[in-house]
C-alpha atoms as a PDB file:
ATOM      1  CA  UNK A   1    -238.586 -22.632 134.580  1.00  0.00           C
ATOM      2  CA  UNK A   2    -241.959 -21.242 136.023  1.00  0.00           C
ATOM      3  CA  UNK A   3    -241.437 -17.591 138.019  1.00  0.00           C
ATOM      4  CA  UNK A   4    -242.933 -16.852 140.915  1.00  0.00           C
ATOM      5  CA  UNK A   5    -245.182 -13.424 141.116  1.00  0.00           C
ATOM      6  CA  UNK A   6    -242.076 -12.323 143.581  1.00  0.00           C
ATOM      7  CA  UNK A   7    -239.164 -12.743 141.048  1.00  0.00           C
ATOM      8  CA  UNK A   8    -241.070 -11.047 138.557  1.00  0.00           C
ATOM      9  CA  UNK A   9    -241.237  -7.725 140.965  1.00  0.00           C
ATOM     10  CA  UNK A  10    -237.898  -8.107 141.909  1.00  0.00           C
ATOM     11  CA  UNK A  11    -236.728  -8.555 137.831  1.00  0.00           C
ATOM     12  CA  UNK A  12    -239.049  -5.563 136.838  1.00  0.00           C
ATOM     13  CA  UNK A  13    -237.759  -3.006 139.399  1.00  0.00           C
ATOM     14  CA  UNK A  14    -234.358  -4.027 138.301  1.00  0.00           C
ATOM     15  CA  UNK A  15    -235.527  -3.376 134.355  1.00  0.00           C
ATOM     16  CA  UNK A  16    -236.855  -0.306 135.571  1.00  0.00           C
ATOM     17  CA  UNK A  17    -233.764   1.123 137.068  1.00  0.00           C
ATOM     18  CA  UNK A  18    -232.001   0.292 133.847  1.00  0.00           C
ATOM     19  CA  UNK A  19    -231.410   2.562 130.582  1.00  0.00           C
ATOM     20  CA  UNK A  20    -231.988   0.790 127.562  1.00  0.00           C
ATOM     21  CA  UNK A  21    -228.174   0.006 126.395  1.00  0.00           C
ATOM     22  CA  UNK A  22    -227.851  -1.246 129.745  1.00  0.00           C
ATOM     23  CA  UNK A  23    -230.409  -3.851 129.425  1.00  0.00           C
ATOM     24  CA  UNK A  24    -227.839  -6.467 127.647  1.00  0.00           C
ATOM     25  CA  UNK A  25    -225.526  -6.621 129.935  1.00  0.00           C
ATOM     26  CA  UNK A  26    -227.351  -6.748 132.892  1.00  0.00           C
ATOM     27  CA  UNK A  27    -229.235  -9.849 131.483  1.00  0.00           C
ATOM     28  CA  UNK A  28    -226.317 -11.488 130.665  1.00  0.00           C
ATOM     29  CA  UNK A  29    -224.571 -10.854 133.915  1.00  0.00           C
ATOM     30  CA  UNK A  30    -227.816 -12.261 135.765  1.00  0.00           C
ATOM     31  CA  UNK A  31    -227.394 -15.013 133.902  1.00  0.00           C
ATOM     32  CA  UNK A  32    -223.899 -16.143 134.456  1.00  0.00           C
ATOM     33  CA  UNK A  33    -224.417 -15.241 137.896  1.00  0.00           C
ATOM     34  CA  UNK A  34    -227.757 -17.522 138.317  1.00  0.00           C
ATOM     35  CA  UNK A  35    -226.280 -20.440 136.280  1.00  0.00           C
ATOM     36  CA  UNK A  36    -223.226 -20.789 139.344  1.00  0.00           C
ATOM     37  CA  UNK A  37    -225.992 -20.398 141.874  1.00  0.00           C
ATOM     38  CA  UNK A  38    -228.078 -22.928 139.980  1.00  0.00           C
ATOM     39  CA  UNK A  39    -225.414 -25.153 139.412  1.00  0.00           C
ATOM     40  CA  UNK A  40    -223.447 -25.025 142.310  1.00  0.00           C
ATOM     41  CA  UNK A  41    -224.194 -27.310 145.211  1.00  0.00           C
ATOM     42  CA  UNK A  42    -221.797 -25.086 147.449  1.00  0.00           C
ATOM     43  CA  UNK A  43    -223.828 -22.002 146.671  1.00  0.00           C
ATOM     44  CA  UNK A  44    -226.966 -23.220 147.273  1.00  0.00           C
ATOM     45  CA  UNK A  45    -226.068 -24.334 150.474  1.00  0.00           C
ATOM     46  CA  UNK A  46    -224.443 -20.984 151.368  1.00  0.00           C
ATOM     47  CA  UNK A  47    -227.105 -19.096 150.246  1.00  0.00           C
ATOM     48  CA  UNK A  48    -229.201 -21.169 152.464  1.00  0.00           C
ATOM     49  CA  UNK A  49    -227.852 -21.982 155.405  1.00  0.00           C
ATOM     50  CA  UNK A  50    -228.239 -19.423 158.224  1.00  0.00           C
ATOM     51  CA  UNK A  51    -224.907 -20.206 159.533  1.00  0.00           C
ATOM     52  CA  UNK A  52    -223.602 -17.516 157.158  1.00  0.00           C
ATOM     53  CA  UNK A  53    -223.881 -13.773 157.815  1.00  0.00           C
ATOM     54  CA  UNK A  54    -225.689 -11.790 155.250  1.00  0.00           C
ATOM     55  CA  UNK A  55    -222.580 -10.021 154.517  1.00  0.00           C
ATOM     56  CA  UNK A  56    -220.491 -13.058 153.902  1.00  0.00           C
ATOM     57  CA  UNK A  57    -223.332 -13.832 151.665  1.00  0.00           C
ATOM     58  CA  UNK A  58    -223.339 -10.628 149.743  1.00  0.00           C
ATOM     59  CA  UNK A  59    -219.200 -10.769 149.549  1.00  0.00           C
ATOM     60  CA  UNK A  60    -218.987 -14.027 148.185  1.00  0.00           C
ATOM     61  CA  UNK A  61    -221.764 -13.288 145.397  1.00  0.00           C
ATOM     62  CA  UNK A  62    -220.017  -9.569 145.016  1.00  0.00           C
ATOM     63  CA  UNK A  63    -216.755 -11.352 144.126  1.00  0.00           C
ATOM     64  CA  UNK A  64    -218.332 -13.841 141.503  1.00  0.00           C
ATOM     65  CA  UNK A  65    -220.127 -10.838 140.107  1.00  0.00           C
ATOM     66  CA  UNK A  66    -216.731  -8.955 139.652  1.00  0.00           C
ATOM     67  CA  UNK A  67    -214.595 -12.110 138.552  1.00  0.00           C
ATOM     68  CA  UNK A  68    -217.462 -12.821 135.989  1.00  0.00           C
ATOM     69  CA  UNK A  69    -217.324  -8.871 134.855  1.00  0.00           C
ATOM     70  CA  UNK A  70    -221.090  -8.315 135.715  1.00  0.00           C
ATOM     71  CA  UNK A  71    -221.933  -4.617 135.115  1.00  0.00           C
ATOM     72  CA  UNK A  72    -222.357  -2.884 138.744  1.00  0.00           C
ATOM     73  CA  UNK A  73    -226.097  -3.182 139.201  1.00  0.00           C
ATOM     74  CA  UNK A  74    -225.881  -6.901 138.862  1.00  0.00           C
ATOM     75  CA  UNK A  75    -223.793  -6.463 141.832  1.00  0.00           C
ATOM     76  CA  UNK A  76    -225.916  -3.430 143.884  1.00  0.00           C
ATOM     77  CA  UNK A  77    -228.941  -5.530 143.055  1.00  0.00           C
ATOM     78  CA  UNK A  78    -227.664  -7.994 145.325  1.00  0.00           C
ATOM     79  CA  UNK A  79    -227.799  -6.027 148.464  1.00  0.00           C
ATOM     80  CA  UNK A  80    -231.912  -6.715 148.815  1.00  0.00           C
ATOM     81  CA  UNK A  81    -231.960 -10.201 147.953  1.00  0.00           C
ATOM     82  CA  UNK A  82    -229.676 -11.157 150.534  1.00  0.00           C
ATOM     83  CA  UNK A  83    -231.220  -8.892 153.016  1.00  0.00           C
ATOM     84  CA  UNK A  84    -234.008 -10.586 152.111  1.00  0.00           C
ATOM     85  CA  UNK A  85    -233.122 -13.818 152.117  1.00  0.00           C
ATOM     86  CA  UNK A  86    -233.687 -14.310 148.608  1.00  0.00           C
ATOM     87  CA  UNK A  87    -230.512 -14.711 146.468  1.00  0.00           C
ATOM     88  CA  UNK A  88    -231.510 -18.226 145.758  1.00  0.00           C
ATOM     89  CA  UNK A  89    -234.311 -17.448 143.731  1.00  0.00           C
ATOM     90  CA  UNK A  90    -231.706 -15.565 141.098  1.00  0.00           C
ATOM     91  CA  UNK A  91    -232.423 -18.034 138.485  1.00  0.00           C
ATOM     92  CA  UNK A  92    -236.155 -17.192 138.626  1.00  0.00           C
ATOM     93  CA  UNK A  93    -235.225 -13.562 138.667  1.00  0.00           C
ATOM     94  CA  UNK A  94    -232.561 -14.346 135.825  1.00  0.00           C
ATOM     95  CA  UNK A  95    -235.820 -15.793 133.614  1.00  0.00           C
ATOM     96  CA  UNK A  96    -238.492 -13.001 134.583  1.00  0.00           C
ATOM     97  CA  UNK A  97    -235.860 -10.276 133.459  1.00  0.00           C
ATOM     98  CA  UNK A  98    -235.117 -11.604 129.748  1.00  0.00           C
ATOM     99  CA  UNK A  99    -239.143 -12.283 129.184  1.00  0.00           C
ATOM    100  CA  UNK A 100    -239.308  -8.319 130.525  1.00  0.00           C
ATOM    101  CA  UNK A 101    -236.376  -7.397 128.204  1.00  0.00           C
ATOM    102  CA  UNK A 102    -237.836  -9.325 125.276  1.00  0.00           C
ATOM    103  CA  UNK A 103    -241.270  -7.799 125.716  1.00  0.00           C
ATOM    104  CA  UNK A 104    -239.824  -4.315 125.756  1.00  0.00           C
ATOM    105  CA  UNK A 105    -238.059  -5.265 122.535  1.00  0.00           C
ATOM    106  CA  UNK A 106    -241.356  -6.362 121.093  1.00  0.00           C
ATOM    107  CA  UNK A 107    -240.566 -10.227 120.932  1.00  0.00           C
ATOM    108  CA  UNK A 108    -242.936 -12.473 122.707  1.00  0.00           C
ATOM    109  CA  UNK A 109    -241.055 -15.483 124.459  1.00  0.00           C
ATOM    110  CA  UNK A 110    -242.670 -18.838 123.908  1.00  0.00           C
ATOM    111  CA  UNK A 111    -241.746 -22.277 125.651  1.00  0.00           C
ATOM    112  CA  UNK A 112    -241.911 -25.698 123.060  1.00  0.00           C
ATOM    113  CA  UNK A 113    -241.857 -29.068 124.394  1.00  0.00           C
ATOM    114  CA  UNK A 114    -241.519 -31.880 122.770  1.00  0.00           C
ATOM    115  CA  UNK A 115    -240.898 -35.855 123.690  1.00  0.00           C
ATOM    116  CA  UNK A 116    -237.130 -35.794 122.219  1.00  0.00           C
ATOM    117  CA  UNK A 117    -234.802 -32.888 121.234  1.00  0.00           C
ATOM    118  CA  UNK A 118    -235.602 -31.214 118.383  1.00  0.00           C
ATOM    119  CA  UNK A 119    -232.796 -30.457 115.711  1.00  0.00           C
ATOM    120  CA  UNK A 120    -231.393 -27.321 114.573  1.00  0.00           C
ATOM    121  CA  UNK A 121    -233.659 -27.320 111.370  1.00  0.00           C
ATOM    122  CA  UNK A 122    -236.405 -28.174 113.577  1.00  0.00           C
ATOM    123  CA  UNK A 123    -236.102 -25.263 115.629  1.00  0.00           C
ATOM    124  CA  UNK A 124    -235.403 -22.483 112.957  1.00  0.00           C
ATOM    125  CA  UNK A 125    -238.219 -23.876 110.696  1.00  0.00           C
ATOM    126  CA  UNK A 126    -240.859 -23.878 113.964  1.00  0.00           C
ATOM    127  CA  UNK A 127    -239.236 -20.248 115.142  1.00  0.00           C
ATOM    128  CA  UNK A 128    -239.574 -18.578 111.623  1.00  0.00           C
ATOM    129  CA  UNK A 129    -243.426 -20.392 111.417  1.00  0.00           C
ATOM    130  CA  UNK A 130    -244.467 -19.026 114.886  1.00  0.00           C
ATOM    131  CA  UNK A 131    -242.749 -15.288 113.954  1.00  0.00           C
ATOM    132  CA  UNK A 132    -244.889 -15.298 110.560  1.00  0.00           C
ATOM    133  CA  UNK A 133    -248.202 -16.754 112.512  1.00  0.00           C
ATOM    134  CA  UNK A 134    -247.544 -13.761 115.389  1.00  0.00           C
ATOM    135  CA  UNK A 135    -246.203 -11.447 113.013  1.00  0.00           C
ATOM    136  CA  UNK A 136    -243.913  -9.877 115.928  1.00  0.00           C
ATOM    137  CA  UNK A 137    -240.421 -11.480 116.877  1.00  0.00           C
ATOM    138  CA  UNK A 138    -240.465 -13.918 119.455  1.00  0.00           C
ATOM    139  CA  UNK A 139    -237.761 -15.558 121.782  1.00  0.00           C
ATOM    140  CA  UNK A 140    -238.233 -19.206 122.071  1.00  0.00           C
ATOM    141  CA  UNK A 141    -236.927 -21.770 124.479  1.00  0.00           C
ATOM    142  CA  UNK A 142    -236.862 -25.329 123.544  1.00  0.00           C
ATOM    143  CA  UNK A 143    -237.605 -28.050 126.299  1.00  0.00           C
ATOM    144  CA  UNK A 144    -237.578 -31.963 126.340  1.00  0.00           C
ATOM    145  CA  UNK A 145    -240.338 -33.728 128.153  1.00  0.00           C
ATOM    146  CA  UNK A 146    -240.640 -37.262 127.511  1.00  0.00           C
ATOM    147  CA  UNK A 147    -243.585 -37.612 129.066  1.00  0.00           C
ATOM    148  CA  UNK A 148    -245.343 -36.035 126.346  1.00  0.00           C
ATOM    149  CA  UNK A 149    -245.144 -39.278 123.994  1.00  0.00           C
ATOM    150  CA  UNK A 150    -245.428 -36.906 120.600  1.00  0.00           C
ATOM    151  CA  UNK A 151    -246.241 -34.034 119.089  1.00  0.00           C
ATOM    152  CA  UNK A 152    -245.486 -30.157 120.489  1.00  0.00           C
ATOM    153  CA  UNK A 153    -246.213 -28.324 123.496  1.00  0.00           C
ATOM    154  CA  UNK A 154    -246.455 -24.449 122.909  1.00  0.00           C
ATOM    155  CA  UNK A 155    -246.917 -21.972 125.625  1.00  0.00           C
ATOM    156  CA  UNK A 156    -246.946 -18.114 125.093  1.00  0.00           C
ATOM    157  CA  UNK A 157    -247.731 -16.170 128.742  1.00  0.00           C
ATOM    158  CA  UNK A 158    -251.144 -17.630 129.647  1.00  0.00           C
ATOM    159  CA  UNK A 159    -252.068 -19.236 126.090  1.00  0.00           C
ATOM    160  CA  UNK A 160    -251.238 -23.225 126.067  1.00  0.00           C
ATOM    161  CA  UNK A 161    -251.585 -25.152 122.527  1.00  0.00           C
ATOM    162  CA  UNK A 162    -251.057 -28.271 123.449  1.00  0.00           C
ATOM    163  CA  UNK A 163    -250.627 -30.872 120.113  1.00  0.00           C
ATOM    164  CA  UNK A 164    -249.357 -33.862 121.847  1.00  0.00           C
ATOM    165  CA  UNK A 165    -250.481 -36.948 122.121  1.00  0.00           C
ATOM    166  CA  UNK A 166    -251.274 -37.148 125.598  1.00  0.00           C
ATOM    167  CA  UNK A 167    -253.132 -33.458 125.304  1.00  0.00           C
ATOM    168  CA  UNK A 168    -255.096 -35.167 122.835  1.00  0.00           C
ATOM    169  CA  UNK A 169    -255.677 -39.109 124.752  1.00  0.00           C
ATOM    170  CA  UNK A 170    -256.457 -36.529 127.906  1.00  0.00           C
ATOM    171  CA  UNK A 171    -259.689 -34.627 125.503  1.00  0.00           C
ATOM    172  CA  UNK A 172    -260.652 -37.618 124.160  1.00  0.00           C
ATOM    173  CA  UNK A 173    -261.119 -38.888 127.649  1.00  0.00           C
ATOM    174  CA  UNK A 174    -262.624 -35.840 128.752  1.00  0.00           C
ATOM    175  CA  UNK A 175    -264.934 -35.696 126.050  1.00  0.00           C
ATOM    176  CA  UNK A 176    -266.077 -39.503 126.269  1.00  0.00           C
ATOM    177  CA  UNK A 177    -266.258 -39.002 130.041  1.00  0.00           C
ATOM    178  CA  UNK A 178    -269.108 -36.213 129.181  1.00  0.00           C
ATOM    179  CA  UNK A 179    -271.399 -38.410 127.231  1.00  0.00           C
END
């Protein structure tokens, strides 16, 4: 998932606020609380809809957040983005805090792609191969696009290595279209 320049500010002011042993468990109640608004058609529409009163909002995500055990900030994090109207961008927020957490652990988070799913030996061999090329830990996340016909995708931050065979039929073309 791509993050906007606005969850990013909104995940590192929450980072910010946090001591490092409470890093953990805010990421993982950020998660669990932006896979139910990600997953849930109900909360999406609540969350949306301006039928609902900010503070029905915020109790209704403040209950989840207990119910799921999500460590207080999770919770008092909540107050702005509904006042905001922007609870429904948690997933985004979810994403832009782990690549923050990662960072500040010293792993780099990378995104793979491929045209079908890669296997468990697969992934280990290409995570332990990328760790020894970067010589730093990194955090991957493995994607299916079948539009990429074969090969990998890779994209670290900014940097894009694209190996595919449509990156490569696309600079062929490019380069035939020059001459």
């Amino acid at each position: 998932m791509k993050t906007s320049s606005v969850a990013r500010r909104y995940a590192k002011a929450l980072f910010e606020l946090l001591s490092p042993a409470q890093v953990e468990p805010t990421r993982k109640g950020l998660i669990d609380l932006s896979q139910v608004v990600s997953e849930s058609v109900s909360m999406k529409h609540l969350l949306a809809s301006p039928a609902y009163s900010q503070d029905e909002k915020l109790a209704v995500l403040a209950e989840i957040c207990r119910r799921m055990q999500c460590p207080p900030i999770v919770e008092s994090f909540l107050s702005p983005l509904v006042a905001k109207s922007r609870a429904g961008m948690l997933p985004e927020i979810a994403d832009a805090f782990g690549i923050i957490a990662d960072e500040a652990k010293g792993a780099k988070h990378l995104t793979v792609q491929s045209p079908t799913p890669l296997s468990g030996a697969e992934q280990d061999q290409l995570r332990t191969r990328l760790r020894d090329v970067l010589k730093r830990n990194v955090e991957v996340t493995f994607e299916t696009n079948p539009t990429l016909l074969a090969g990998v995708y890779l994209q670290m931050g900014s940097l894009v290595v694209d190996s595919t065979l449509r990156g490569r039929l696309d600079a062929m073309r490019s380069q035939l279209s020059k001459e």
